[in-house]
PDB file of N, CA and C in Angstrom:
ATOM      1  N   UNK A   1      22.055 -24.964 -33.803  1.00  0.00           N
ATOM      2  CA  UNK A   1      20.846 -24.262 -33.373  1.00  0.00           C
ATOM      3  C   UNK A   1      21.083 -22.764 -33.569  1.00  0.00           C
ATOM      4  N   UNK A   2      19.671 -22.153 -33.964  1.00  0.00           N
ATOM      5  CA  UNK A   2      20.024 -20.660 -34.197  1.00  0.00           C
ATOM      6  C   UNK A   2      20.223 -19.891 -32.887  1.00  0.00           C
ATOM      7  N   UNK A   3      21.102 -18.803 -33.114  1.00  0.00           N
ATOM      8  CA  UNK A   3      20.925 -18.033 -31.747  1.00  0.00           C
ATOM      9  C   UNK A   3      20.244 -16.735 -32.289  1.00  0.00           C
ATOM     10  N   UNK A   4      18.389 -16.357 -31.694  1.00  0.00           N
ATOM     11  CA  UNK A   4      18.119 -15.619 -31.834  1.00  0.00           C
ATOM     12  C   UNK A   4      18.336 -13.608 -30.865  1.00  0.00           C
ATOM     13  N   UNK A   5      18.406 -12.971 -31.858  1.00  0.00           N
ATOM     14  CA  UNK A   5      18.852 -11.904 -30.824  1.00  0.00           C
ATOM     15  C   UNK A   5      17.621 -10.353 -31.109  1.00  0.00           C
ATOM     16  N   UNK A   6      16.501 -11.165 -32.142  1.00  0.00           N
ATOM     17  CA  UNK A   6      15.187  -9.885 -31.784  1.00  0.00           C
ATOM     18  C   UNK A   6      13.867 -10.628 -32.450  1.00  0.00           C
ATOM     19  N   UNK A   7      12.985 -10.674 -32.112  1.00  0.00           N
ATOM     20  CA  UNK A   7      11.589 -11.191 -32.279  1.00  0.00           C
ATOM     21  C   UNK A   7      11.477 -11.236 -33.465  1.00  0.00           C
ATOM     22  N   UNK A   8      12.192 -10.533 -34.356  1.00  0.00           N
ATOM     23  CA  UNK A   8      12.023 -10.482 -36.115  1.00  0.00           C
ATOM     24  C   UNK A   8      12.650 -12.072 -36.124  1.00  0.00           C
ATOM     25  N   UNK A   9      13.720 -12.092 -35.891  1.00  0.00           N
ATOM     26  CA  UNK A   9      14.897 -13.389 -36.240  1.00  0.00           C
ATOM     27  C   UNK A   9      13.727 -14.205 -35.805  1.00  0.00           C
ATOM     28  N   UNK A  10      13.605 -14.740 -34.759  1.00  0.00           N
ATOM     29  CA  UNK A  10      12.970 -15.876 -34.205  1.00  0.00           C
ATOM     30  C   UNK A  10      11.479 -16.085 -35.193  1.00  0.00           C
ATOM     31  N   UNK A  11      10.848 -15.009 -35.087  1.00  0.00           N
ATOM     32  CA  UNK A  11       9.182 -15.205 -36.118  1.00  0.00           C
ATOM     33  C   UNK A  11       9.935 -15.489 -37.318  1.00  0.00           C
ATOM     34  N   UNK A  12      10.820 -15.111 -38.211  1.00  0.00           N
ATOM     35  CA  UNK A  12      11.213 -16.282 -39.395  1.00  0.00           C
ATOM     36  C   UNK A  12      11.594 -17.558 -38.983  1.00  0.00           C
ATOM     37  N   UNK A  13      11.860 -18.219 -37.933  1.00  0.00           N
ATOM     38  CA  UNK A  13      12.270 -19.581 -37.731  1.00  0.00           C
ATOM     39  C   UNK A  13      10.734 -19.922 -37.312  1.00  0.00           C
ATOM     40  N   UNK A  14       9.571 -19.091 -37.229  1.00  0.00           N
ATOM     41  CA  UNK A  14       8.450 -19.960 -36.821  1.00  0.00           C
ATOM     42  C   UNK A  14       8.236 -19.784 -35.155  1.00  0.00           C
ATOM     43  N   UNK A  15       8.846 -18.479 -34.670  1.00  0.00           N
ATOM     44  CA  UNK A  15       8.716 -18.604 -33.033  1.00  0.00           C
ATOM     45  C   UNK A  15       8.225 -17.442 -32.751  1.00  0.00           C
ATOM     46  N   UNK A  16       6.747 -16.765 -32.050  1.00  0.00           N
ATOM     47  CA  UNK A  16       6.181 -15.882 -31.949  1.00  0.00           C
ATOM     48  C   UNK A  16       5.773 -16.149 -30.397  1.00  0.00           C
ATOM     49  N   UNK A  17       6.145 -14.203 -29.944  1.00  0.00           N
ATOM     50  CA  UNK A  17       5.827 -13.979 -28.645  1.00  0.00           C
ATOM     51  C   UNK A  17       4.377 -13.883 -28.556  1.00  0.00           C
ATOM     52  N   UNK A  18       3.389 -14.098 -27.586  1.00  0.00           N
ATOM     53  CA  UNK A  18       2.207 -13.494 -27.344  1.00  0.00           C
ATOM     54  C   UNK A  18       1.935 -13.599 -25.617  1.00  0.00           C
ATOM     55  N   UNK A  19       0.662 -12.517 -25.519  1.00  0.00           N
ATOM     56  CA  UNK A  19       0.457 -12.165 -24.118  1.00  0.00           C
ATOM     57  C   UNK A  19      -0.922 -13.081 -23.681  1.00  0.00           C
ATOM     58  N   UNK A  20      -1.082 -13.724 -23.074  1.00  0.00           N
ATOM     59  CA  UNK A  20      -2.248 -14.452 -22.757  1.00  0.00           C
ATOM     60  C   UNK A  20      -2.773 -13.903 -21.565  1.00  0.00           C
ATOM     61  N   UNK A  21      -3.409 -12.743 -21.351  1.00  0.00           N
ATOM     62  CA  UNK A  21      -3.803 -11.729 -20.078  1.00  0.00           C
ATOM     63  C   UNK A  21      -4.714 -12.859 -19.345  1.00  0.00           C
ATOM     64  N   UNK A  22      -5.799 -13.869 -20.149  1.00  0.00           N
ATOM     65  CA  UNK A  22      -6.434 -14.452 -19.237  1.00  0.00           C
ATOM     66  C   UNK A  22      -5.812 -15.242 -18.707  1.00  0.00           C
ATOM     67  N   UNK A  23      -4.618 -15.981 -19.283  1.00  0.00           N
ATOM     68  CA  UNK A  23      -3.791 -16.831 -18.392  1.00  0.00           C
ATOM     69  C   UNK A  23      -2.491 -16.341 -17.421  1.00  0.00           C
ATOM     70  N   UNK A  24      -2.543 -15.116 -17.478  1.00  0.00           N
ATOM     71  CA  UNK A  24      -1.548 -14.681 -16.788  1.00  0.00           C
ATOM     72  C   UNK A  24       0.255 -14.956 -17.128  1.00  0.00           C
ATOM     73  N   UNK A  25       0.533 -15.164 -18.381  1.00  0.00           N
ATOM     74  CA  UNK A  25       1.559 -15.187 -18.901  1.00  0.00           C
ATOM     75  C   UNK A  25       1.472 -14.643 -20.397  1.00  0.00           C
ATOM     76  N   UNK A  26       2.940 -14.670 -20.836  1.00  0.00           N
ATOM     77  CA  UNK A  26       3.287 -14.423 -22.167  1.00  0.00           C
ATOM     78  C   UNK A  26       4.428 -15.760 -22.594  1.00  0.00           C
ATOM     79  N   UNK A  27       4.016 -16.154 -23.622  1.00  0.00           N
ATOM     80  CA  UNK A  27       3.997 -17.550 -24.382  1.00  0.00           C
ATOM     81  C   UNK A  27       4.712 -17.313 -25.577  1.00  0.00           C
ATOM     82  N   UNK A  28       5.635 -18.483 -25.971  1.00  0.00           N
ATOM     83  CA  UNK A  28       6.408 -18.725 -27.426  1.00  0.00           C
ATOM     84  C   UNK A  28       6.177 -19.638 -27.895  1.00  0.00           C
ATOM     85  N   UNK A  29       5.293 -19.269 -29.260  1.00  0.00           N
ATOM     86  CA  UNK A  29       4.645 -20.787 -29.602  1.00  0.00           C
ATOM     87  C   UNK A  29       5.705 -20.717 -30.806  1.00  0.00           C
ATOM     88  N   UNK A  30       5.829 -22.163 -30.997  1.00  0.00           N
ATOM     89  CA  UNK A  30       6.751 -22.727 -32.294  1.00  0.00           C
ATOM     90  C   UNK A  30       5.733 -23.000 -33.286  1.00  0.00           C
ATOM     91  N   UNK A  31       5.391 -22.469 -34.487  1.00  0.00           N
ATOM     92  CA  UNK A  31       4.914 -22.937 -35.230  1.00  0.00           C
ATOM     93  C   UNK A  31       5.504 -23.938 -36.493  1.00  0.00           C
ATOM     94  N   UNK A  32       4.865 -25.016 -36.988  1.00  0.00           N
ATOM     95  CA  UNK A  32       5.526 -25.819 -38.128  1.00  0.00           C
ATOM     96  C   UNK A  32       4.340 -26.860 -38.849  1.00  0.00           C
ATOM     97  N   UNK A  33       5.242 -27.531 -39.249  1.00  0.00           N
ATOM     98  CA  UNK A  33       4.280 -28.139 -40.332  1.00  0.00           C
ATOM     99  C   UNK A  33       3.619 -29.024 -39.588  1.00  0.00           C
ATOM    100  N   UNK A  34       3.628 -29.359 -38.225  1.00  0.00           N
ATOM    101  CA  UNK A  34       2.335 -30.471 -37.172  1.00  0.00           C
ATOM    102  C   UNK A  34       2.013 -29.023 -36.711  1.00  0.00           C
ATOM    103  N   UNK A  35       1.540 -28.088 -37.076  1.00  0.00           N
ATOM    104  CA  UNK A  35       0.637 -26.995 -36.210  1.00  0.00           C
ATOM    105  C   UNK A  35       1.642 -26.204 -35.183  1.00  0.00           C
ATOM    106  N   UNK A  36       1.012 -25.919 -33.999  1.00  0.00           N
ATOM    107  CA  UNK A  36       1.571 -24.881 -33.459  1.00  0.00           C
ATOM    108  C   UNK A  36       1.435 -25.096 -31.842  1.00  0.00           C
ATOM    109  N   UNK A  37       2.476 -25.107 -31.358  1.00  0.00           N
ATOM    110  CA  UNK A  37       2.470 -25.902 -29.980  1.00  0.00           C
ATOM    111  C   UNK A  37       3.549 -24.855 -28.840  1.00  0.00           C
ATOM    112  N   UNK A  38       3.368 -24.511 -27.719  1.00  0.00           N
ATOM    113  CA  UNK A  38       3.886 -23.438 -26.362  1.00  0.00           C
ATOM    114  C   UNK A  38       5.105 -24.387 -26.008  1.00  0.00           C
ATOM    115  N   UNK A  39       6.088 -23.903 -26.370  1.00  0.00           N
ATOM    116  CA  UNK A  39       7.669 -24.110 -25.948  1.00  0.00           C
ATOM    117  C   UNK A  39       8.008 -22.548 -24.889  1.00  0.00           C
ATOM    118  N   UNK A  40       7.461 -21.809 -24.408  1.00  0.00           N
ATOM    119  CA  UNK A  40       7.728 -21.795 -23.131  1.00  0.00           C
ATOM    120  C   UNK A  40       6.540 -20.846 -22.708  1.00  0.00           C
ATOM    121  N   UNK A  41       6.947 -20.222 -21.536  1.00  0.00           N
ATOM    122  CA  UNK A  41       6.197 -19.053 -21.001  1.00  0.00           C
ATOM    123  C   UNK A  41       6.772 -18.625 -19.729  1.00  0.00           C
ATOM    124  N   UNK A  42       6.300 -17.129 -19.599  1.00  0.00           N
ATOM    125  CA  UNK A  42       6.887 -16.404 -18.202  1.00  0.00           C
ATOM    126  C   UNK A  42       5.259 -16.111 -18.090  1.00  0.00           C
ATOM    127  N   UNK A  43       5.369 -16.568 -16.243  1.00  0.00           N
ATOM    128  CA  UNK A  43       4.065 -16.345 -15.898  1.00  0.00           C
ATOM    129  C   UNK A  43       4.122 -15.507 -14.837  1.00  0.00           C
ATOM    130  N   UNK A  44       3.194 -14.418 -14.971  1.00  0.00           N
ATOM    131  CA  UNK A  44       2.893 -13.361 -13.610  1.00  0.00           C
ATOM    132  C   UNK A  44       1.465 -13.697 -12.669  1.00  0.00           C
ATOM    133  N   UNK A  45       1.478 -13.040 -11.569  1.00  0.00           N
ATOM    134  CA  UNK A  45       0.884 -12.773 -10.997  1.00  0.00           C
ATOM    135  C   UNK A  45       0.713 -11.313 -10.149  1.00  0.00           C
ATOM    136  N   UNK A  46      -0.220 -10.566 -10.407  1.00  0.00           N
ATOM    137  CA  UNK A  46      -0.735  -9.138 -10.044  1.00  0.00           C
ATOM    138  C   UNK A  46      -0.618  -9.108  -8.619  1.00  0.00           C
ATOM    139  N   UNK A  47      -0.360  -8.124  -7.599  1.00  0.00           N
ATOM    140  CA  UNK A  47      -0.256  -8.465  -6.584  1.00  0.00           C
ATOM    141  C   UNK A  47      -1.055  -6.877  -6.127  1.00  0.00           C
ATOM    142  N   UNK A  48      -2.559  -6.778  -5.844  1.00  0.00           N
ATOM    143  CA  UNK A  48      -3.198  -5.537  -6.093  1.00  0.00           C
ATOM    144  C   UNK A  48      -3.164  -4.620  -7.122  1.00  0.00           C
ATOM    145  N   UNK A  49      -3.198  -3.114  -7.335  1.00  0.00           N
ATOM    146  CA  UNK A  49      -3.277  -2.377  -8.462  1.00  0.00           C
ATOM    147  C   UNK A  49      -1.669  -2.274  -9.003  1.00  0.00           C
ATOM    148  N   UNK A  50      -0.913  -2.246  -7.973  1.00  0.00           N
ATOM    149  CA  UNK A  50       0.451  -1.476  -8.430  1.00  0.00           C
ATOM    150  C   UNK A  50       1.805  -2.463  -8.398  1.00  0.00           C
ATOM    151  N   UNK A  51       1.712  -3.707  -8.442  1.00  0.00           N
ATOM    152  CA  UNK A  51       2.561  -4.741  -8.459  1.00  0.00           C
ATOM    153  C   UNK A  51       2.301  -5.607  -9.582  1.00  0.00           C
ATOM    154  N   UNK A  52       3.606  -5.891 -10.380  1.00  0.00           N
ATOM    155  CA  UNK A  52       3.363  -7.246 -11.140  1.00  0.00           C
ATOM    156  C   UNK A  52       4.424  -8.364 -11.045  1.00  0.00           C
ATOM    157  N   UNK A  53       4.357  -9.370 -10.315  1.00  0.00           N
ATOM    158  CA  UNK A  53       5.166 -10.579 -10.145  1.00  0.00           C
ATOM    159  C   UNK A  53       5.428 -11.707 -11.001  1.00  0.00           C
ATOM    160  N   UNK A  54       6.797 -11.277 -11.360  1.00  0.00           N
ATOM    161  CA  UNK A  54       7.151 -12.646 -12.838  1.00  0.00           C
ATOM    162  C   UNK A  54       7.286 -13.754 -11.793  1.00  0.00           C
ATOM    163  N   UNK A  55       6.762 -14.673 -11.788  1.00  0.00           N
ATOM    164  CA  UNK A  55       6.741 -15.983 -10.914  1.00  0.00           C
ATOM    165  C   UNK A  55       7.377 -16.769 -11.338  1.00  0.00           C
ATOM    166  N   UNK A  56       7.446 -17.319 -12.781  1.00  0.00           N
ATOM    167  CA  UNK A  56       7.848 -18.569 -13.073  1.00  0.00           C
ATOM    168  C   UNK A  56       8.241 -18.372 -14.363  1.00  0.00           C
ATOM    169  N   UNK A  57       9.287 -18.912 -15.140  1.00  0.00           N
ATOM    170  CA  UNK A  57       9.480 -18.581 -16.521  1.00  0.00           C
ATOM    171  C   UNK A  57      10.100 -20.239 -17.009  1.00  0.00           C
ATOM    172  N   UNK A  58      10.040 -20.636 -18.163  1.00  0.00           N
ATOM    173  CA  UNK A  58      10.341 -21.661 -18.593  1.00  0.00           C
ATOM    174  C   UNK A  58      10.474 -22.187 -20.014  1.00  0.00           C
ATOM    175  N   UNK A  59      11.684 -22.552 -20.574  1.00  0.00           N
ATOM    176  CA  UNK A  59      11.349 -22.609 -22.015  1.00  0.00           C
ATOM    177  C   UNK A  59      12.236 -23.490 -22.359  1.00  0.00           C
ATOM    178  N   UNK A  60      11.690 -25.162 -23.646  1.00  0.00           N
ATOM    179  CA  UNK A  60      11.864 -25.841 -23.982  1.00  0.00           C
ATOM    180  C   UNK A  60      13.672 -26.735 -23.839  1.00  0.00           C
ATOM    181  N   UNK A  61      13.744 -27.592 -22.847  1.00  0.00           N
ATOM    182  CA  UNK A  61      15.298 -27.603 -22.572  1.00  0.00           C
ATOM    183  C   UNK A  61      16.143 -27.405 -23.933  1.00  0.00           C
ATOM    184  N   UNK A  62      15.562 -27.911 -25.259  1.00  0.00           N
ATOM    185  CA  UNK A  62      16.246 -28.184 -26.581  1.00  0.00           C
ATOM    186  C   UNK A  62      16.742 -26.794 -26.878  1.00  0.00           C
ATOM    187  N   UNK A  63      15.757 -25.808 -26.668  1.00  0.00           N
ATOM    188  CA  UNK A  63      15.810 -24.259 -27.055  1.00  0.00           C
ATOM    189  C   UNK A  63      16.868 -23.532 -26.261  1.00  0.00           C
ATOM    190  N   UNK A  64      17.106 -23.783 -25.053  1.00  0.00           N
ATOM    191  CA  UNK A  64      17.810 -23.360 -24.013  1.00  0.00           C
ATOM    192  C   UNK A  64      18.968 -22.742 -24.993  1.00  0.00           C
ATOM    193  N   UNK A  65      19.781 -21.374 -24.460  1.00  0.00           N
ATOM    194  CA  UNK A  65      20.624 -21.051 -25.184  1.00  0.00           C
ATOM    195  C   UNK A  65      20.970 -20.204 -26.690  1.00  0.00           C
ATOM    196  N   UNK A  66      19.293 -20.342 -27.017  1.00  0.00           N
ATOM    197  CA  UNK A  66      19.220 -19.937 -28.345  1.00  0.00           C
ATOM    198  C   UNK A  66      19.046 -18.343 -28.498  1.00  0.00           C
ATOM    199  N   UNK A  67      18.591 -17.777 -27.030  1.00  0.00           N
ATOM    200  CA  UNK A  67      18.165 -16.288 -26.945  1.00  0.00           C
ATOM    201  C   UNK A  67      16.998 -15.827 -26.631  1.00  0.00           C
ATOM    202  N   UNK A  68      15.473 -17.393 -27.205  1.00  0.00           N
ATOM    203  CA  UNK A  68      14.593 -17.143 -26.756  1.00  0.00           C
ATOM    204  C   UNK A  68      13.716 -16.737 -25.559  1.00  0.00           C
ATOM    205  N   UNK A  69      14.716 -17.518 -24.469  1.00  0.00           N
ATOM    206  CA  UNK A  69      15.006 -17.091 -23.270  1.00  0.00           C
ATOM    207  C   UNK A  69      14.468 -15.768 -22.825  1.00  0.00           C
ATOM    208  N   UNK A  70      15.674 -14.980 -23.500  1.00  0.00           N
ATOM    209  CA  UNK A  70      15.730 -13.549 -23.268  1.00  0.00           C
ATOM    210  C   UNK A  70      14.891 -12.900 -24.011  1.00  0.00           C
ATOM    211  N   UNK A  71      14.221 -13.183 -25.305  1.00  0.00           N
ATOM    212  CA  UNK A  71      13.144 -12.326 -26.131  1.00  0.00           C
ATOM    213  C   UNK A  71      11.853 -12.249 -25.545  1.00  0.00           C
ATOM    214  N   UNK A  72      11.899 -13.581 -24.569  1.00  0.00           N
ATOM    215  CA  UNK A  72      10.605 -13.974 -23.708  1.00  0.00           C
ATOM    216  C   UNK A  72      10.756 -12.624 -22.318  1.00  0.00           C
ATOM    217  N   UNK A  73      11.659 -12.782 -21.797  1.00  0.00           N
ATOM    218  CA  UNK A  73      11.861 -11.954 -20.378  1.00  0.00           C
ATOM    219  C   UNK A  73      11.847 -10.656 -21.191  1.00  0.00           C
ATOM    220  N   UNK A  74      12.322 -10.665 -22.111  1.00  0.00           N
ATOM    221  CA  UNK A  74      12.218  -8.999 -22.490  1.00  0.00           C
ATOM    222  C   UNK A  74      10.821  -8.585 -22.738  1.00  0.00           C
ATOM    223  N   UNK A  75       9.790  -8.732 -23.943  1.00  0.00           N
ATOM    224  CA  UNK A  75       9.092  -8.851 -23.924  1.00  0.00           C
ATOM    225  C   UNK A  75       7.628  -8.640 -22.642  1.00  0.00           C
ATOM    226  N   UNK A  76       8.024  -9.814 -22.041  1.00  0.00           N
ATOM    227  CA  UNK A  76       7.024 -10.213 -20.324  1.00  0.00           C
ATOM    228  C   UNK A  76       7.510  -8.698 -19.724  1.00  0.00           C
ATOM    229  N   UNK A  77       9.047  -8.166 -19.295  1.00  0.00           N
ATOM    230  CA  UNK A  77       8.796  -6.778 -18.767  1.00  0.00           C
ATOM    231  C   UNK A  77       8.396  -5.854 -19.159  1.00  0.00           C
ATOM    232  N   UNK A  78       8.670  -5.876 -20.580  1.00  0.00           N
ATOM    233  CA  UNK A  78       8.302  -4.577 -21.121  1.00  0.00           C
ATOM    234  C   UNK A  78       6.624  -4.126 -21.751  1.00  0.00           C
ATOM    235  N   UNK A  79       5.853  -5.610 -21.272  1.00  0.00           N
ATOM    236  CA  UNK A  79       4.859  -5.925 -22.144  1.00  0.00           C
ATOM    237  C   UNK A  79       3.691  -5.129 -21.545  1.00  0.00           C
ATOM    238  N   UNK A  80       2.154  -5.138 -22.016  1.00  0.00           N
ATOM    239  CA  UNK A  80       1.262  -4.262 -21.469  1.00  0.00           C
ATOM    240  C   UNK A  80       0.574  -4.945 -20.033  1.00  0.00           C
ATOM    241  N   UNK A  81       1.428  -5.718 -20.057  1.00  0.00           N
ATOM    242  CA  UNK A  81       0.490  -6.568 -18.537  1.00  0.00           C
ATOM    243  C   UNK A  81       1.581  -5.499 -17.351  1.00  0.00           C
ATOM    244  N   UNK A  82       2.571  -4.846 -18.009  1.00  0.00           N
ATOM    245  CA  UNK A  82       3.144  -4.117 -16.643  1.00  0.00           C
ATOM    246  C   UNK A  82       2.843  -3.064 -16.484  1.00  0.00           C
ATOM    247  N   UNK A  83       2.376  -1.896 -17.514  1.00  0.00           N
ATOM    248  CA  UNK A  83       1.427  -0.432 -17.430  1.00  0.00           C
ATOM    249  C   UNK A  83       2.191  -0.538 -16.380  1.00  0.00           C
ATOM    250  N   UNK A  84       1.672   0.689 -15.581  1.00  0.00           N
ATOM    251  CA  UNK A  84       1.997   1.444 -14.644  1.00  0.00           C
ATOM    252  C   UNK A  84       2.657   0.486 -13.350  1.00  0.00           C
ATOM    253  N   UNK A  85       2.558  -0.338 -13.249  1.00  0.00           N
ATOM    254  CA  UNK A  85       3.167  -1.612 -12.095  1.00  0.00           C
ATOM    255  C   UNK A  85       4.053  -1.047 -11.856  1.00  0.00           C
ATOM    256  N   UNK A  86       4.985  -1.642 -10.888  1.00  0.00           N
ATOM    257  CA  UNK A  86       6.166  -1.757 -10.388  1.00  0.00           C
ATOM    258  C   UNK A  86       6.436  -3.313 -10.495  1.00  0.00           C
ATOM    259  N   UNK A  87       7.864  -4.103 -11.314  1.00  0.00           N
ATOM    260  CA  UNK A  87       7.841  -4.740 -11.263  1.00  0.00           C
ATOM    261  C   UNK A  87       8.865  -5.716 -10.444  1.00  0.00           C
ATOM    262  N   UNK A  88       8.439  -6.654  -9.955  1.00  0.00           N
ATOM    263  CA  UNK A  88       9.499  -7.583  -9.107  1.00  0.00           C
ATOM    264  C   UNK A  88       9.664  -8.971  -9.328  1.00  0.00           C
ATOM    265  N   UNK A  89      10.306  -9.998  -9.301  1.00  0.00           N
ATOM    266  CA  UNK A  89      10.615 -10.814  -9.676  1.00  0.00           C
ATOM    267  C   UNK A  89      10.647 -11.788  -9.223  1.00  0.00           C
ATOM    268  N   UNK A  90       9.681 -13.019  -8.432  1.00  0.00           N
ATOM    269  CA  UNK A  90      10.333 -13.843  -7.323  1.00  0.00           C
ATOM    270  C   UNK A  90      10.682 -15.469  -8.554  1.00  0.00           C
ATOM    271  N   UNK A  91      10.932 -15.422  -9.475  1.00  0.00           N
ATOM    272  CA  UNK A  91      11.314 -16.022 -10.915  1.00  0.00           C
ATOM    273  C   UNK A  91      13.106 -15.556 -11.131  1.00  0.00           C
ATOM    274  N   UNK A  92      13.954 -16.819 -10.495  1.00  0.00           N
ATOM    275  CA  UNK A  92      15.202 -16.449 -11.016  1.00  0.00           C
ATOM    276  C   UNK A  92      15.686 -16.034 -12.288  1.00  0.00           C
ATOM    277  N   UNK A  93      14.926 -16.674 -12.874  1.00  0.00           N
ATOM    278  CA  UNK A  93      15.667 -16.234 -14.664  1.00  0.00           C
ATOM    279  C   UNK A  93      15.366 -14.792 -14.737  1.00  0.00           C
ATOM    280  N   UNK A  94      13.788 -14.378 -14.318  1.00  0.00           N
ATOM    281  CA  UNK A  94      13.819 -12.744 -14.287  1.00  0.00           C
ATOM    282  C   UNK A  94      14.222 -11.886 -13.946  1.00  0.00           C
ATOM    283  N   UNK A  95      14.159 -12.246 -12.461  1.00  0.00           N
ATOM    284  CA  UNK A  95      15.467 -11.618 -11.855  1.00  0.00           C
ATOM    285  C   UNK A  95      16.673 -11.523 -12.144  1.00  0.00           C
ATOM    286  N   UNK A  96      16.782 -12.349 -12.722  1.00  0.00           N
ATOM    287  CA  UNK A  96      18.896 -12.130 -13.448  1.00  0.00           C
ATOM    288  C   UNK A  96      18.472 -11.068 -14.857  1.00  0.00           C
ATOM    289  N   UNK A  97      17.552 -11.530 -15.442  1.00  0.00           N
ATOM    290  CA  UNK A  97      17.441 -10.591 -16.589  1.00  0.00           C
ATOM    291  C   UNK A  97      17.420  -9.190 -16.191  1.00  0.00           C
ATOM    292  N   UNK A  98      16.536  -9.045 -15.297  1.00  0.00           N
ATOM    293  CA  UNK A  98      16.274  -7.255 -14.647  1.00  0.00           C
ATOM    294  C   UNK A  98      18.112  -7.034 -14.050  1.00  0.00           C
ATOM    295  N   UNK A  99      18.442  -7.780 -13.551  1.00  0.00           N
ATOM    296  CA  UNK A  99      19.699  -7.383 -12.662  1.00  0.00           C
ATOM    297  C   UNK A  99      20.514  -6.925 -14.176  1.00  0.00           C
ATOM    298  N   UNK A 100      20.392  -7.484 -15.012  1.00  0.00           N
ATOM    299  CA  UNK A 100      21.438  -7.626 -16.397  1.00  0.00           C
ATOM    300  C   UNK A 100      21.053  -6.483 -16.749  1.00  0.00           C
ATOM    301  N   UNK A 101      19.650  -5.911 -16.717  1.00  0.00           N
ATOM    302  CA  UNK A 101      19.410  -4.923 -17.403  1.00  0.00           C
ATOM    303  C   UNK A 101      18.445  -3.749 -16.519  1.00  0.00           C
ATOM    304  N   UNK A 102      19.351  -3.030 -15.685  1.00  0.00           N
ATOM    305  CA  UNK A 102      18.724  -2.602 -14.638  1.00  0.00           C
ATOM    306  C   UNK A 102      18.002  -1.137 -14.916  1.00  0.00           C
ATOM    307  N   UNK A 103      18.326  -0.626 -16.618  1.00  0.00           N
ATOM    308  CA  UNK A 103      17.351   0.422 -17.042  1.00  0.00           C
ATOM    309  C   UNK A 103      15.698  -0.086 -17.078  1.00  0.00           C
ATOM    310  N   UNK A 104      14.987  -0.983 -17.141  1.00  0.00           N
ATOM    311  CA  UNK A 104      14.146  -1.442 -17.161  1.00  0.00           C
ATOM    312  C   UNK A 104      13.382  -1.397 -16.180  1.00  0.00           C
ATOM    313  N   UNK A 105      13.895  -2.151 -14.502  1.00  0.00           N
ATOM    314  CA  UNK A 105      13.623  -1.346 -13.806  1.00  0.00           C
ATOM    315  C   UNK A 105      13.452   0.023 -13.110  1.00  0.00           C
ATOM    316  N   UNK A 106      14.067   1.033 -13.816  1.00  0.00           N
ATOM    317  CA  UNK A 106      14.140   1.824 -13.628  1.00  0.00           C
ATOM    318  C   UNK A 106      12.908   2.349 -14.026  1.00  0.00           C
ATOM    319  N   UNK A 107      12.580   2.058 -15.490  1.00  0.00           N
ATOM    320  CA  UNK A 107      11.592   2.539 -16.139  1.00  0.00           C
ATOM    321  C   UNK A 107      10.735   2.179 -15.298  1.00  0.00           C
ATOM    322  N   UNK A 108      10.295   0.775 -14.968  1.00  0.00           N
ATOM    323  CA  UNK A 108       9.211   0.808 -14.414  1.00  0.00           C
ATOM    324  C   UNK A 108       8.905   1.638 -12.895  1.00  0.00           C
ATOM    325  N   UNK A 109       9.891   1.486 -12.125  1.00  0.00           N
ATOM    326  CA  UNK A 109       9.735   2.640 -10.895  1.00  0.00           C
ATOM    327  C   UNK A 109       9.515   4.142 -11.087  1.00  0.00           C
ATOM    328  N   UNK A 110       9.795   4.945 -12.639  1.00  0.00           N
ATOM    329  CA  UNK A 110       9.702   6.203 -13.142  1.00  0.00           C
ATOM    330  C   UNK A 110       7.886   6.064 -13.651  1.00  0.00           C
ATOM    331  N   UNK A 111       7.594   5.083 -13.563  1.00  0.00           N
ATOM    332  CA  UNK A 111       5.760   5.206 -13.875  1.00  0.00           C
ATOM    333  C   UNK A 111       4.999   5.585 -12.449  1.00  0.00           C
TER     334      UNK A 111
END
């Protein structure tokens, strides 16, 4: 299995991030030759004007390991659903990601 390590790598294997604002997550669809089907997503929830809560994150057990993981959590924090937010995490995988990478939070508390 590939181990991807930036959104370029993965979109040549057919794996693209996107933000679904009406559904309240950001999604990795696998595309291939049966079409194009959601192998995972990190889902938020807004918590008034100035909060954004990664709730739940999840991605394909087969994939596990590959990096997508992390292109997903990277992505979901850094993405436009957090603008000006402050972000927090009650989603373990996110939370370990922010802890791993604690400039991020930072950024977002400097908005």
């Amino acid at each position: 299995m590939a181990r991807y390590l930036n959104e370029a790598g993965a979109a040549a294997d057919g794996f693209t991030i996107s933000h679904e604002p009406d559904r309240s997550r950001y999604v990795i669809t696998a595309s291939g030759a049966d079409g194009s089907r959601i192998v995972g997503e990190a889902h938020y929830s807004l918590r008034g004007e100035d909060v954004i809560d990664f709730d739940h994150t999840v991605v394909e057990p087969a994939l596990r390991g590959t990096g997508l993981s992390g292109l997903l959590a990277q992505r979901a924090v850094t993405g436009e659903a957090v603008g000006e937010r402050r972000i927090v995490a009650s989603c373990w995988f996110i939370d370990g990601y922010l802890q791993r990478h604690p400039e991020l939070i930072e950024a977002s508390e400097e908005s």
